[in-house]
C-alpha atoms as a PDB file:
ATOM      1  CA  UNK A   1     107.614 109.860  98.480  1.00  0.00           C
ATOM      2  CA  UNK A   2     105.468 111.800 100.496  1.00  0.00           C
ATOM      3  CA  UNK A   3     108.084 114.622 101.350  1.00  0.00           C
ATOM      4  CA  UNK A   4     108.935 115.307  97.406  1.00  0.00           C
ATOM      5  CA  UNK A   5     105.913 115.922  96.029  1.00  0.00           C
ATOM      6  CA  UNK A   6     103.737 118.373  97.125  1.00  0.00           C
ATOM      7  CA  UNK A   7     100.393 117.121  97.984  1.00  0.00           C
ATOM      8  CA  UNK A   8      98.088 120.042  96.905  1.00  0.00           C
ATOM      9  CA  UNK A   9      99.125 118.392  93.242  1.00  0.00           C
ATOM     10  CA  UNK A  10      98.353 114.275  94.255  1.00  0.00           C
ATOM     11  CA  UNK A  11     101.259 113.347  92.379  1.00  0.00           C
ATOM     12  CA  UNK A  12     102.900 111.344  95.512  1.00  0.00           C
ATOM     13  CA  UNK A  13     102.136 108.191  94.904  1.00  0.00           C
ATOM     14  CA  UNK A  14     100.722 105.360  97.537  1.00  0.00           C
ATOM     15  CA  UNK A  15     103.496 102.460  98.566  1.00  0.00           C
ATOM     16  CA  UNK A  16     100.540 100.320  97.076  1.00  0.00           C
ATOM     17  CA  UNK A  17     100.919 101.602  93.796  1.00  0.00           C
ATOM     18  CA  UNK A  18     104.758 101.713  94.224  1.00  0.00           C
ATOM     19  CA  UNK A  19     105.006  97.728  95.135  1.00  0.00           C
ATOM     20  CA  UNK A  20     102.535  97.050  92.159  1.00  0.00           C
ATOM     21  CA  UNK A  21     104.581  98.829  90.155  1.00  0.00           C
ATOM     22  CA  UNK A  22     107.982  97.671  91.024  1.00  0.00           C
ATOM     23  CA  UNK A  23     107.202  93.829  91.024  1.00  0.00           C
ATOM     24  CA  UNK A  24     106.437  94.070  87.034  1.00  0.00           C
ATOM     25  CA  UNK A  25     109.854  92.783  84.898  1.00  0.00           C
ATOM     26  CA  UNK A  26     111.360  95.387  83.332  1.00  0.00           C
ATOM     27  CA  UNK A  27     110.900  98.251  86.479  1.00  0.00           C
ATOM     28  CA  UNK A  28     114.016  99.613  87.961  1.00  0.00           C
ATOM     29  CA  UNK A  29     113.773 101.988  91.332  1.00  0.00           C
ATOM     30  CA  UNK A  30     117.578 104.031  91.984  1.00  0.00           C
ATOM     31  CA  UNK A  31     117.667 105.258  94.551  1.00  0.00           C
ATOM     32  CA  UNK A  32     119.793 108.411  96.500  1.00  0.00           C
ATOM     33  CA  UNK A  33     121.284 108.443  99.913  1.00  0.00           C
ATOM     34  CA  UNK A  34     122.727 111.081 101.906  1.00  0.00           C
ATOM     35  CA  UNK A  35     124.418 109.026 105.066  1.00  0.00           C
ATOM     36  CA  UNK A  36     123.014 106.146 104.440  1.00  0.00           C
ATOM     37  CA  UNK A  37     119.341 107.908 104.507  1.00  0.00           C
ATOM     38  CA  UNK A  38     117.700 107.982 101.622  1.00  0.00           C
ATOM     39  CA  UNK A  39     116.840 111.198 100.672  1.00  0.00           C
ATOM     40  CA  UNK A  40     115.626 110.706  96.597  1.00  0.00           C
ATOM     41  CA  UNK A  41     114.290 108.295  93.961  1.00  0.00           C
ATOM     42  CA  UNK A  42     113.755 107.701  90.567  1.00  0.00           C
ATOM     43  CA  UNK A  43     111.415 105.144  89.169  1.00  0.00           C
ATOM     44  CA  UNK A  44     111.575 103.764  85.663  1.00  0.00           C
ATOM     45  CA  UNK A  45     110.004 101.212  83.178  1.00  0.00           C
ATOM     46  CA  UNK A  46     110.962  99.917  79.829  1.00  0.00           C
ATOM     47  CA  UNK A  47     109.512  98.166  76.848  1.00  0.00           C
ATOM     48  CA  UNK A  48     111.590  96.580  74.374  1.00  0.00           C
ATOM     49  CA  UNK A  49     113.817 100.134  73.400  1.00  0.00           C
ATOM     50  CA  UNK A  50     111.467 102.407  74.746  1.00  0.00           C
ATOM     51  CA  UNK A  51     111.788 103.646  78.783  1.00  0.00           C
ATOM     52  CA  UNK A  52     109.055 105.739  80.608  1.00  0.00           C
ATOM     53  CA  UNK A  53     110.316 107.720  83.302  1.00  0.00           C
ATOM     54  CA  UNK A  54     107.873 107.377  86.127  1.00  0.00           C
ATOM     55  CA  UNK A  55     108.944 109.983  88.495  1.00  0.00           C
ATOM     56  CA  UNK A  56     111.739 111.672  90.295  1.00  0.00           C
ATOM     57  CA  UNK A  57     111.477 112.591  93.900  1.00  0.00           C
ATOM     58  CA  UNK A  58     113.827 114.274  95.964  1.00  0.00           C
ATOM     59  CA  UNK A  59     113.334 115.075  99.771  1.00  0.00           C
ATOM     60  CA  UNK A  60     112.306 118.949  99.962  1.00  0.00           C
ATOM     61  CA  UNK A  61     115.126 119.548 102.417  1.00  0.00           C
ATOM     62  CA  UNK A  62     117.999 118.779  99.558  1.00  0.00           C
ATOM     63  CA  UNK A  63     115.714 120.146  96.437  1.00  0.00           C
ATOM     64  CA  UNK A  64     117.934 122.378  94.136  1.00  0.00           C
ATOM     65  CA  UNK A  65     121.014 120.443  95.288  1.00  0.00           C
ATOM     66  CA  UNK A  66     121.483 118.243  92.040  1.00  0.00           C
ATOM     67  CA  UNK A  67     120.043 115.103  93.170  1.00  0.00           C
ATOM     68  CA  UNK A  68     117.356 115.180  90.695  1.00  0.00           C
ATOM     69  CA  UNK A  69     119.727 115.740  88.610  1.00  0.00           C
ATOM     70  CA  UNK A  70     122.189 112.889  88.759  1.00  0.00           C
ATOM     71  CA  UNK A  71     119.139 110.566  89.275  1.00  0.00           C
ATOM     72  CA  UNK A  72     118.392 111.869  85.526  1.00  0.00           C
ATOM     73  CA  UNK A  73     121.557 111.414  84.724  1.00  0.00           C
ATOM     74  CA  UNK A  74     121.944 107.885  85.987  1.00  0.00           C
ATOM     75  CA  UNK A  75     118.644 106.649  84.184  1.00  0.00           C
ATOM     76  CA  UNK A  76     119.912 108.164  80.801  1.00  0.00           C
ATOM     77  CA  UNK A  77     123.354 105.921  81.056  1.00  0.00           C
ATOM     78  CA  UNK A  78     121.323 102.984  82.161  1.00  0.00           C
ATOM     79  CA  UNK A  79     118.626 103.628  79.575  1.00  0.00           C
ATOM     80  CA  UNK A  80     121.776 103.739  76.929  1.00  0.00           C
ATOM     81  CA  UNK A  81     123.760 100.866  78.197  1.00  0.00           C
ATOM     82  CA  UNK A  82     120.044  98.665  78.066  1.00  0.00           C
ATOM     83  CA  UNK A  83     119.708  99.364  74.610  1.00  0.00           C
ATOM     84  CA  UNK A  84     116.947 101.859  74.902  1.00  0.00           C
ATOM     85  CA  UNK A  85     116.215 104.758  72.480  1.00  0.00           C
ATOM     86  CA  UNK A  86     113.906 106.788  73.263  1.00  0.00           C
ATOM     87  CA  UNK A  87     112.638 108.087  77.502  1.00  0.00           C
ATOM     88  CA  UNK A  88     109.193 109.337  77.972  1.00  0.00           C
ATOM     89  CA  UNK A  89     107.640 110.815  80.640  1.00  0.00           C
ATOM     90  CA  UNK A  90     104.911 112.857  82.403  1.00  0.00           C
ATOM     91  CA  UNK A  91     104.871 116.381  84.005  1.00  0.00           C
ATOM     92  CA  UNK A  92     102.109 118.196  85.388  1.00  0.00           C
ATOM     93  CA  UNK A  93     102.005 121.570  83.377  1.00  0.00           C
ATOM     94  CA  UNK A  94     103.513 124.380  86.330  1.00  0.00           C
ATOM     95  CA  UNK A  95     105.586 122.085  87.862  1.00  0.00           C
ATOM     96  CA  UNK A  96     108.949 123.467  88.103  1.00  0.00           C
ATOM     97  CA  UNK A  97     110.135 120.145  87.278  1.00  0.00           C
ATOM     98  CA  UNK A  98     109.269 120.774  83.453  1.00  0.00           C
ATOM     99  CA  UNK A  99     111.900 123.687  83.406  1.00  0.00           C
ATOM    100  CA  UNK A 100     114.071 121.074  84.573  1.00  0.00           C
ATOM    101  CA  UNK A 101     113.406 118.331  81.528  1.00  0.00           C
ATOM    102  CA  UNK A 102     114.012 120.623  78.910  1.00  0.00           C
ATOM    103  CA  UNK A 103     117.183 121.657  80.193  1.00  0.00           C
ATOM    104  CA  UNK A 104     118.134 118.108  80.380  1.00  0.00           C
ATOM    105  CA  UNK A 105     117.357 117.481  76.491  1.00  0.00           C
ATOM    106  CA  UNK A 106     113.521 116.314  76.590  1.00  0.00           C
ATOM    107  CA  UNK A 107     111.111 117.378  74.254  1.00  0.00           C
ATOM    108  CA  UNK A 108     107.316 117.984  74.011  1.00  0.00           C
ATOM    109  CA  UNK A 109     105.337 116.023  72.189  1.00  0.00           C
ATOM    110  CA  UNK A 110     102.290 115.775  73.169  1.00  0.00           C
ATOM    111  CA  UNK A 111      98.984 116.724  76.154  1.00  0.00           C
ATOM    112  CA  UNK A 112      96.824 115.404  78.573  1.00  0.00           C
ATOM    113  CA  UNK A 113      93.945 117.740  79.164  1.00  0.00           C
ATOM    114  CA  UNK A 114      93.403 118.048  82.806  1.00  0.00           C
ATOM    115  CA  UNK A 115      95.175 114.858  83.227  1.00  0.00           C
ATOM    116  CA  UNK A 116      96.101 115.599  87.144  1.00  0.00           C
ATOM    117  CA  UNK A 117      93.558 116.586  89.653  1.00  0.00           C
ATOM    118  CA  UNK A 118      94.316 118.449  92.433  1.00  0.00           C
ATOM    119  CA  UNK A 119      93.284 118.418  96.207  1.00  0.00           C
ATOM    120  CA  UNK A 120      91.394 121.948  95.756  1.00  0.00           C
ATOM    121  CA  UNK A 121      89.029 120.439  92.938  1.00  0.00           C
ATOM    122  CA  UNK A 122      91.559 122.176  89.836  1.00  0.00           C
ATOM    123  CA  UNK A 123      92.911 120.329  86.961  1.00  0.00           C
ATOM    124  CA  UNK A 124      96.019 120.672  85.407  1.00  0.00           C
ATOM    125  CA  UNK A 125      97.311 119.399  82.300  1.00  0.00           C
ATOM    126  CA  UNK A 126      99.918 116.703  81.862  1.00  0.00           C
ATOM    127  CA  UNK A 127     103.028 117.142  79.285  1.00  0.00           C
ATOM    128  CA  UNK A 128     104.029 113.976  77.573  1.00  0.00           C
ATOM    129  CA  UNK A 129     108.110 114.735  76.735  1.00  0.00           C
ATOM    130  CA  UNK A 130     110.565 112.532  74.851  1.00  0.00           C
ATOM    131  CA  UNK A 131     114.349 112.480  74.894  1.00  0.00           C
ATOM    132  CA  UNK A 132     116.035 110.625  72.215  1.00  0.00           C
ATOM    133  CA  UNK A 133     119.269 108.796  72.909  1.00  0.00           C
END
């Protein structure tokens, strides 16, 4: 967790909030391993037919080496084969990560004014996206 995200942002989140997280029905962590180490994540919810994609995190050593990728890809087939029509999720506006959703089908729909605040005091907005399946 702490080696994906950067933490000038705060986006990482603490294995507190993780556990709390995961123990709810309906929460599903994947996970990606590169000899047997893990070396990325993605963390997901659902409700009824709707899934919110928590986060993505992939180890900065193996960024830009499609693991975020097939993690996305991997929660879209499990989102379909659940029944689920419709992923949301959150991206802090900058992060390169945002390039990455709307390359992979999502769509904006919506804005969190100075939703994340960062270590130096700045806000930056979050960017609710939808992909429909």
């Amino acid at each position: 967790m702490n080696d994906a995200f950067d933490p000038r942002f705060g986006e990482a989140w603490t294995a507190a909030q993780c556990l709390s997280t995961l123990v709810l029905p309906d929460c599903q962590l994947l996970l990606a391993k590169d000899v047997g180490e893990v070396c990325g994540f993605a963390m997901n919810r659902w409700v009824l037919d709707h899934q919110e994609l928590l986060m993505i995190g992939v180890a900065r050593r193996l960024q830009g080496q499609n693991i975020g990728k097939l993690l996305l890809s991997e929660t879209i087939q499990r989102a379909r084969q659940g029944g689920r029509t419709k992923i949301f999720l959150e991206v802090r506006d900058g992060n390169n990560a945002h390039g990455f959703y709307l390359k992979s089908g999502f769509t904006p729909i919506g804005r969190r004014k100075n939703y994340y605040k960062h270590a130096d005091g700045i806000s930056s907005d979050a960017i609710t996206l939808l992909l429909e399946l």
